[in-house]
Protein backbone atom coordinates (compact mmCIF):
# COMPACT_ATOMS: atom_id res chain seq x y z
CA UNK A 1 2.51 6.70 13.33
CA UNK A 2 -0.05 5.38 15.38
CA UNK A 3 -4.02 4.57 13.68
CA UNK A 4 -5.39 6.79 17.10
CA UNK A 5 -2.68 9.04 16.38
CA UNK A 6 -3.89 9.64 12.63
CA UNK A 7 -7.10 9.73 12.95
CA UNK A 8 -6.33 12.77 15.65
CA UNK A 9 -4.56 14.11 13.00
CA UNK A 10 -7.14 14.11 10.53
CA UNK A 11 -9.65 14.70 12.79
CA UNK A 12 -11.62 11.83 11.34
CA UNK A 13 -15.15 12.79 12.98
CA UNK A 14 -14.78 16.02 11.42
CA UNK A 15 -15.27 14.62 7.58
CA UNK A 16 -18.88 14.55 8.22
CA UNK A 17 -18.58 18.02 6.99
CA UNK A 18 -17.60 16.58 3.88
CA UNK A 19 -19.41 13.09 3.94
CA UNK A 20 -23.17 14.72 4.16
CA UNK A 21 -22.68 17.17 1.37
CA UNK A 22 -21.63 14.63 -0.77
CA UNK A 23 -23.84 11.72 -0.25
CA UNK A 24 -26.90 14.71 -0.71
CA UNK A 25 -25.46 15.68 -3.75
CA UNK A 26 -25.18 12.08 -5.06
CA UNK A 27 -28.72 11.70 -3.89
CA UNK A 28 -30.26 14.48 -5.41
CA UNK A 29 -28.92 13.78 -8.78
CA UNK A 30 -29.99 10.06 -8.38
CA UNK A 31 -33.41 11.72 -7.54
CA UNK A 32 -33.85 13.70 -10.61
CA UNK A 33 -32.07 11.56 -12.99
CA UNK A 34 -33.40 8.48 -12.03
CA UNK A 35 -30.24 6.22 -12.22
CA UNK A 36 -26.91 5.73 -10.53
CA UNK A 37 -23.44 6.16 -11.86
CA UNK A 38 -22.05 4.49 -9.19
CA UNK A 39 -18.55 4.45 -10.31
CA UNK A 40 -17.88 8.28 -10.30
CA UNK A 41 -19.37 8.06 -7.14
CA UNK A 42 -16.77 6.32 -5.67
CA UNK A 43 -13.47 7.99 -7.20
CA UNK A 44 -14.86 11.05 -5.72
CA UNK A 45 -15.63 10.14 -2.29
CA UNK A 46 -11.87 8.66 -2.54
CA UNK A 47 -10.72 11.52 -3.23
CA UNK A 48 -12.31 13.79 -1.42
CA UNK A 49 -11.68 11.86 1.64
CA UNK A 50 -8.10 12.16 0.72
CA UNK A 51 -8.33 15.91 -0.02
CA UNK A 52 -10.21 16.60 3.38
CA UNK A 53 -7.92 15.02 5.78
CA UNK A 54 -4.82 16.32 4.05
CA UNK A 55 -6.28 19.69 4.35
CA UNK A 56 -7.17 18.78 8.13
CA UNK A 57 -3.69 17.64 8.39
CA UNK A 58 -2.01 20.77 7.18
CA UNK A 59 -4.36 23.02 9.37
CA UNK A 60 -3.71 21.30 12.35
CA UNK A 61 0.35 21.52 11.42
CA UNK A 62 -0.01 25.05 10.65
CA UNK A 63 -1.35 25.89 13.92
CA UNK A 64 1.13 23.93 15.79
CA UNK A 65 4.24 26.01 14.12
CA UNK A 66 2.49 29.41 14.41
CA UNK A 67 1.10 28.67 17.74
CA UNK A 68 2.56 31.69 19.82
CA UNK A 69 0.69 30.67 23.26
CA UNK A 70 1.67 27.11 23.72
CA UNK A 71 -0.76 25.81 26.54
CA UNK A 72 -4.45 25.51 27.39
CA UNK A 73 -7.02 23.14 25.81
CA UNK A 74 -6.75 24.71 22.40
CA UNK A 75 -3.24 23.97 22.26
CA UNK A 76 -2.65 21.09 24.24
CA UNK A 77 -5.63 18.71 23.69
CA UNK A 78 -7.28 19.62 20.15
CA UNK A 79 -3.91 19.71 18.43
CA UNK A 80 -2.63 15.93 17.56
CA UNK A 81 0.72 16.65 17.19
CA UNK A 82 1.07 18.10 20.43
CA UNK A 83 -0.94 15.57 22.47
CA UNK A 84 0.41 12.66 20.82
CA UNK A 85 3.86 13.54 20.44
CA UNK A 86 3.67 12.83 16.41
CA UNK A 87 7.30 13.80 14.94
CA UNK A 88 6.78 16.08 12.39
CA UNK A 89 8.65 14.06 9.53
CA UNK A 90 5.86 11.79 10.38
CA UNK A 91 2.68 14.51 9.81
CA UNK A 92 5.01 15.59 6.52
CA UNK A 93 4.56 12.30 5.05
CA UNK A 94 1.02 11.87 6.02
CA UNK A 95 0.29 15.19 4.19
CA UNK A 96 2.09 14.56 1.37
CA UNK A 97 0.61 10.90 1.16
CA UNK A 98 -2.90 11.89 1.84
CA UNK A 99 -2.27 14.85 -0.97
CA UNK A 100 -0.97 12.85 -3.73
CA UNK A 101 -3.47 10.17 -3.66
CA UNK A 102 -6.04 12.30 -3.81
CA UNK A 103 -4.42 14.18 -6.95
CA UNK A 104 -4.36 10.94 -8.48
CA UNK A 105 -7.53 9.38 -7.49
CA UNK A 106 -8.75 12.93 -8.86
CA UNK A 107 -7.44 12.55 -12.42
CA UNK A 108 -9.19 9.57 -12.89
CA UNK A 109 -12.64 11.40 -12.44
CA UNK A 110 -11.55 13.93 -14.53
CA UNK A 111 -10.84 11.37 -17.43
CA UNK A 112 -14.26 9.41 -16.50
CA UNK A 113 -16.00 12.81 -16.87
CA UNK A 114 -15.02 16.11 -18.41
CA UNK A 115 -13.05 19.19 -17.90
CA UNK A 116 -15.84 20.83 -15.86
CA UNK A 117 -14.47 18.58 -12.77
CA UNK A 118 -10.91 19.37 -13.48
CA UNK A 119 -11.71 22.96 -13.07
CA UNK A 120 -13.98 22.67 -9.99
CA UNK A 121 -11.23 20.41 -8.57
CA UNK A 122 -8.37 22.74 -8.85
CA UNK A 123 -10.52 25.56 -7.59
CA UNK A 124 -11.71 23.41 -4.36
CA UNK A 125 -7.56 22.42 -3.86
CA UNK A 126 -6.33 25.39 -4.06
CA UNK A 127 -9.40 26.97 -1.09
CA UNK A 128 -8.36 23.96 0.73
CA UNK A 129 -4.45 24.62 0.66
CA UNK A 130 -4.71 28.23 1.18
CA UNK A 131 -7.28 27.67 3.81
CA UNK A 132 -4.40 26.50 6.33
CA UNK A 133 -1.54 27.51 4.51
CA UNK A 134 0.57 30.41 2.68
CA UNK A 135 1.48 33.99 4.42
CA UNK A 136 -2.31 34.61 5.32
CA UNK A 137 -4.16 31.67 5.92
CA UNK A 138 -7.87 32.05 4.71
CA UNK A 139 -8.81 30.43 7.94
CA UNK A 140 -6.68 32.89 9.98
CA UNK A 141 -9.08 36.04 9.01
CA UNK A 142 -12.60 36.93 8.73
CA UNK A 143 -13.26 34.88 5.46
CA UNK A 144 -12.65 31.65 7.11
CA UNK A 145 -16.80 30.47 7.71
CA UNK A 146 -17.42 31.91 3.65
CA UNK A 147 -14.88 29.25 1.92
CA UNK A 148 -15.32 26.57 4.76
CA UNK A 149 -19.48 26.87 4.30
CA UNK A 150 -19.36 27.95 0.69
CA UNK A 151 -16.76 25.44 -0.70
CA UNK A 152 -17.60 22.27 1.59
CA UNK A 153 -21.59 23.04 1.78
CA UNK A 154 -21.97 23.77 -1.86
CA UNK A 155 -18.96 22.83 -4.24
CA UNK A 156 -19.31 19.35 -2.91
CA UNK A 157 -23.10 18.46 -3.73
CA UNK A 158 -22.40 20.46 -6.79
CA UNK A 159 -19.89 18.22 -7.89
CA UNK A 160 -21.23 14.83 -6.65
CA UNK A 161 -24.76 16.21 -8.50
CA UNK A 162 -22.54 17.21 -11.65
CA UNK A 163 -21.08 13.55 -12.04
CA UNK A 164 -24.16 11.99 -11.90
CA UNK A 165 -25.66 13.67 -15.21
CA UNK A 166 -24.23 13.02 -18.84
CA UNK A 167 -21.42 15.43 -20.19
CA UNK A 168 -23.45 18.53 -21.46
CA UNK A 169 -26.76 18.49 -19.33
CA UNK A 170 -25.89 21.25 -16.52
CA UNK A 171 -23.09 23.06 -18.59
CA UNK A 172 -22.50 22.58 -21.51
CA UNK A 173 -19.17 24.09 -23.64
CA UNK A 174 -18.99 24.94 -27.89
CA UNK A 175 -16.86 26.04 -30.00
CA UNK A 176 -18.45 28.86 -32.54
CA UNK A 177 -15.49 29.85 -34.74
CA UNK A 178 -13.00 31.82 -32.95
CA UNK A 179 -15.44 32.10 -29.96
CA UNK A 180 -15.82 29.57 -26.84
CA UNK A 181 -19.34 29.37 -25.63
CA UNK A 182 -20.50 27.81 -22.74
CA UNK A 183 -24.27 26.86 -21.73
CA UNK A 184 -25.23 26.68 -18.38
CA UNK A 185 -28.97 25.36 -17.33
CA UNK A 186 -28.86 28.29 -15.11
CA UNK A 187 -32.57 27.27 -13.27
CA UNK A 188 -31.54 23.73 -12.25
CA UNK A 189 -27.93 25.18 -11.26
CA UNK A 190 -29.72 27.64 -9.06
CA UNK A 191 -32.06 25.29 -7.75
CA UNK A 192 -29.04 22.99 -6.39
CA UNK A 193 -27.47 25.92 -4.88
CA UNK A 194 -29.89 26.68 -2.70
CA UNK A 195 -31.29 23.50 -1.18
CA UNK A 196 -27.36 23.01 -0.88
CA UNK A 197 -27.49 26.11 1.87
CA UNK A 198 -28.22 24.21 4.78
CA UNK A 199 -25.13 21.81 4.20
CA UNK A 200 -23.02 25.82 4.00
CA UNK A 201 -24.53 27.53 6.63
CA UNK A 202 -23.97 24.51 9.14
CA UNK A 203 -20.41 23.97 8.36
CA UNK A 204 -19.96 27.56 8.69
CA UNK A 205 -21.86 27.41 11.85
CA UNK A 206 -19.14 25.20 13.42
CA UNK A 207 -16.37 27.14 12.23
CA UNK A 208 -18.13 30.43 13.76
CA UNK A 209 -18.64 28.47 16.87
CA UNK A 210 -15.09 27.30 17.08
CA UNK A 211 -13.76 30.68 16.63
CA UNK A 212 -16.24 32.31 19.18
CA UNK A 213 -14.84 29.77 21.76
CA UNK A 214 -11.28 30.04 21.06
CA UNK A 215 -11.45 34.61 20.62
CA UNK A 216 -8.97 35.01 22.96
CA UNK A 217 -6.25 32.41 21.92
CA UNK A 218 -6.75 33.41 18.42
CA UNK A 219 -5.93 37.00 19.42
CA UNK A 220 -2.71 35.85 21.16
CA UNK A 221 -1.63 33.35 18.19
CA UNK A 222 -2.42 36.74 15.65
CA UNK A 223 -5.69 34.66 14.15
CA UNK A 224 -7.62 37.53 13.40
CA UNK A 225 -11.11 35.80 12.58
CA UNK A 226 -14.90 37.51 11.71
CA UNK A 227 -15.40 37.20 15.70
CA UNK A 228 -12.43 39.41 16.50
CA UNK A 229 -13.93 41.91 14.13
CA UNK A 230 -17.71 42.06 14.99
CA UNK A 231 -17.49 40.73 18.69
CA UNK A 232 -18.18 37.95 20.84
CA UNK A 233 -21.77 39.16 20.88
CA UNK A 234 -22.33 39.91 17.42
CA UNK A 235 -21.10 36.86 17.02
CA UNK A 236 -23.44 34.55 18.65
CA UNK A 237 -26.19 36.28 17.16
CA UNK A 238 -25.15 35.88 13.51
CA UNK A 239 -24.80 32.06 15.12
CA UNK A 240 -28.35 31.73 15.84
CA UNK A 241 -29.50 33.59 12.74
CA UNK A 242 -27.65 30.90 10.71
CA UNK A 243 -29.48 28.53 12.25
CA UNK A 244 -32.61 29.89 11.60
CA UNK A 245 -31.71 30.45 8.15
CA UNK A 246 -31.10 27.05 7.26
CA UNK A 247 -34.55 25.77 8.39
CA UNK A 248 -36.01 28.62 6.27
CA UNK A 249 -34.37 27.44 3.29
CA UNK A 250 -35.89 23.68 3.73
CA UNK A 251 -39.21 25.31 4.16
CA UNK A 252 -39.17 26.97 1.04
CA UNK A 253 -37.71 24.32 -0.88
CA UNK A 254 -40.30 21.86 -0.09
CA UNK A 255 -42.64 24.55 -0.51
CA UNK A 256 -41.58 25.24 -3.90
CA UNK A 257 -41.02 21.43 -5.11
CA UNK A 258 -37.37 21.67 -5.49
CA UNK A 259 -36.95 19.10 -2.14
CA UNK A 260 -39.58 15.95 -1.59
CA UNK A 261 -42.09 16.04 0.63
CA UNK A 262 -40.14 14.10 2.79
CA UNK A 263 -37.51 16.47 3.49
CA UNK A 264 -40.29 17.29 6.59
CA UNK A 265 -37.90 14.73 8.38
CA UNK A 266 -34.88 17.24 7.90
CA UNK A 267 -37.53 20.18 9.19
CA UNK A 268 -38.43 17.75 12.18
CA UNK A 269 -34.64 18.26 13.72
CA UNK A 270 -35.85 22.22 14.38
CA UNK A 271 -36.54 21.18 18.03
CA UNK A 272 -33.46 19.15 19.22
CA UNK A 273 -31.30 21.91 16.84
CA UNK A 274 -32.97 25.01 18.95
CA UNK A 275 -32.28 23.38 22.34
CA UNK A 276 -28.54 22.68 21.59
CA UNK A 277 -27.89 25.92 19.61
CA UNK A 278 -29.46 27.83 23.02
CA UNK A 279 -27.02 25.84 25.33
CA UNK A 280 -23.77 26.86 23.00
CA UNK A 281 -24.54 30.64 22.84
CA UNK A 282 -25.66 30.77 26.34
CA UNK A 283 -22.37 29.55 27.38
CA UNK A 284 -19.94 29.11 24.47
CA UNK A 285 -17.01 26.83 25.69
CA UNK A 286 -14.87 25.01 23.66
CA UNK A 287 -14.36 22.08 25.87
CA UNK A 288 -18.23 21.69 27.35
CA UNK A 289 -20.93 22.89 24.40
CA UNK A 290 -18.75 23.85 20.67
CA UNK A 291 -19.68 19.94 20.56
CA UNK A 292 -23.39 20.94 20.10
CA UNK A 293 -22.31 23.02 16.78
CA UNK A 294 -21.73 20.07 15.44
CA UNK A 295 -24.32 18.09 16.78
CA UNK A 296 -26.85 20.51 14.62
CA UNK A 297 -25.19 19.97 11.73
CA UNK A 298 -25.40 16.44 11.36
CA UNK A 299 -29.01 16.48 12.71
CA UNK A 300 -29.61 18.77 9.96
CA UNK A 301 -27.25 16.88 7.43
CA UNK A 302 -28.99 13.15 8.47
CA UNK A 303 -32.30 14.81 8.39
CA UNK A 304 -31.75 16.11 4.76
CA UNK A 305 -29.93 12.71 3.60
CA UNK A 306 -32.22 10.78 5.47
CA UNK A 307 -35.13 11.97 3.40
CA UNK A 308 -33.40 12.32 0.04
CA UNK A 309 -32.41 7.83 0.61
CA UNK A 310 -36.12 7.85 1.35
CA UNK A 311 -36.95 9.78 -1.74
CA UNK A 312 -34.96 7.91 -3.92
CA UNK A 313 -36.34 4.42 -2.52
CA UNK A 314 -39.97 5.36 -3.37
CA UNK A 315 -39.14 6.81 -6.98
CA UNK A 316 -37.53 3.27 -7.24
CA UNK A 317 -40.67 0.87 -6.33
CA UNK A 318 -42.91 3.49 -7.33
């Protein structure tokens, strides 16, 4: 297989969706913790890499053997194996490949850590097989922008945040005779949740945006997503809510002290984000303006890990 030819498979410029979470969630914990456990680090973003275009890989070969309408751009020019001709042993391999090493590089952070990422990790594998495969797809009904948002915008920066603290500071597992208890600093868990919500409610912005556009192929291929429930219209106003949402979120946080004071940057993005999120829902087209979805989430994403690197630095030479 060709390098163009993979990287259409894995739809390498989507994995920002899974590089910003995770260099956020490395950052934050760097912030409050004041060091670096750099090796960690890098298994992870191994593996995750791994994980994400496998999962990519598989979505795009799902589609491709349930497509029922076989023509127009959704068909024809977003779906690799299609427009490149890839054979199919080929994308088999790649899965497989890109699967395994992941597993691997995987068990290696689970023996440089603890249990707690085993767990997470088989929980975030299993979302991201039945996501795009199995007799009812996740991303083939209405849950599809929950998981996506929920498990890429949160699970990540929970995990690269978890691997950056000693075993026992965020949760913490005992053994009182015949009883299991487990201790969880529920205020700095909660905390990380929600100044994680941005990094959620853009990646489920792009998968709302991507369904909005492609409504009526999805109806004809049997994808029966949240749009086909609530409407087009409906739709594009839960869209722009989102948005609005996320910037809420920053607001409070830096409000509150749980983001720096120079997380202003990430607030800063409002204007260029409210220009490109009116152009998409004023005409949503898959080909001409789905782009901008996910041109507001990595303003939003750079703004955020912009000013968390900027944090950091000054905490340093401070």
């Amino acid at each position: 297989m060709k390098i163009s030819s993979f990287l259409k498979l894995v739809e390498i410029q989507t994995k920002v969706a899974s590089v910003f979470p995770f260099l956020f969630g490395t950052l934050y914990g760097i912030w409050l913790r004041g060091s670096f456990r750099w090796q960690p680090a890098a298994i992870m973003f191994l593996s995750l890499l791994c994980i994400d275009m496998a999962t990519t890989a598989v979505n795009n070969y799902m589609d491709f053997k349930r497509a029922i309408r076989r023509e127009g751009y959704g068909y024809e020019e977003h779906n690799a194996i299609v427009k490149d001709q890839v054979e199919i042993d080929r994308v088999k391999m790649v899965i497989i490949t890109l699967l395994g090493l992941g597993l691997i590089l995987g068990l290696i952070l689970v023996w440089m850590t603890d249990w707690i990422v085993l767990a997470v990790g088989v929980i975030s594998a299993g979302i991201g097989v039945l996501y795009s495969y199995g007799p009812v797809p996740i991303s083939r009904t209405p849950l599809g922008e929950v998981f996506s948002g929920g498990f890429m915008g949160i699970l990540i920066p929970f995990l690269a945040f978890y691997i950056q603290f000693p075993i026992g500071t965020l949760i913490e597992v005992g053994w009182l005779a015949d009883w299991m208890t487990i201790g969880i600093d529920y205020r700095l868990l909660l905390r990380l949740i929600v100044v994680s919500l941005p990094f959620a409610v853009g990646i489920a912005n792009i998968m709302l945006a991507n369904n909005i556009c492609d409504l009526e192929d999805d109806l004809e291929n049997r994808r029966y997503t949240m749009v086909a429930y609530i409407g087009r219209t409906h739709a594009i106003a839960l869209y722009q809510h989102l948005a609005v949402a996320a910037y809420g979120v920053m607001v409070i946080s830096i409000a509150v002290g749980w983001l720096p004071v120079f997380s202003v940057i990430a607030v800063a993005t409002g204007l260029p984000v409210y220009k490109l999120t009116r152009d998409f829902c004023e005409r949503p087209d898959k080909k001409e303006t789905f782009i901008n979805a996910v041109k507001s989430f990595v303003l939003i994403a750079a703004g955020m890990v912009l000013s968390m690197g900027i944090a950091v630095t000054y905490a340093y030479y401070s």
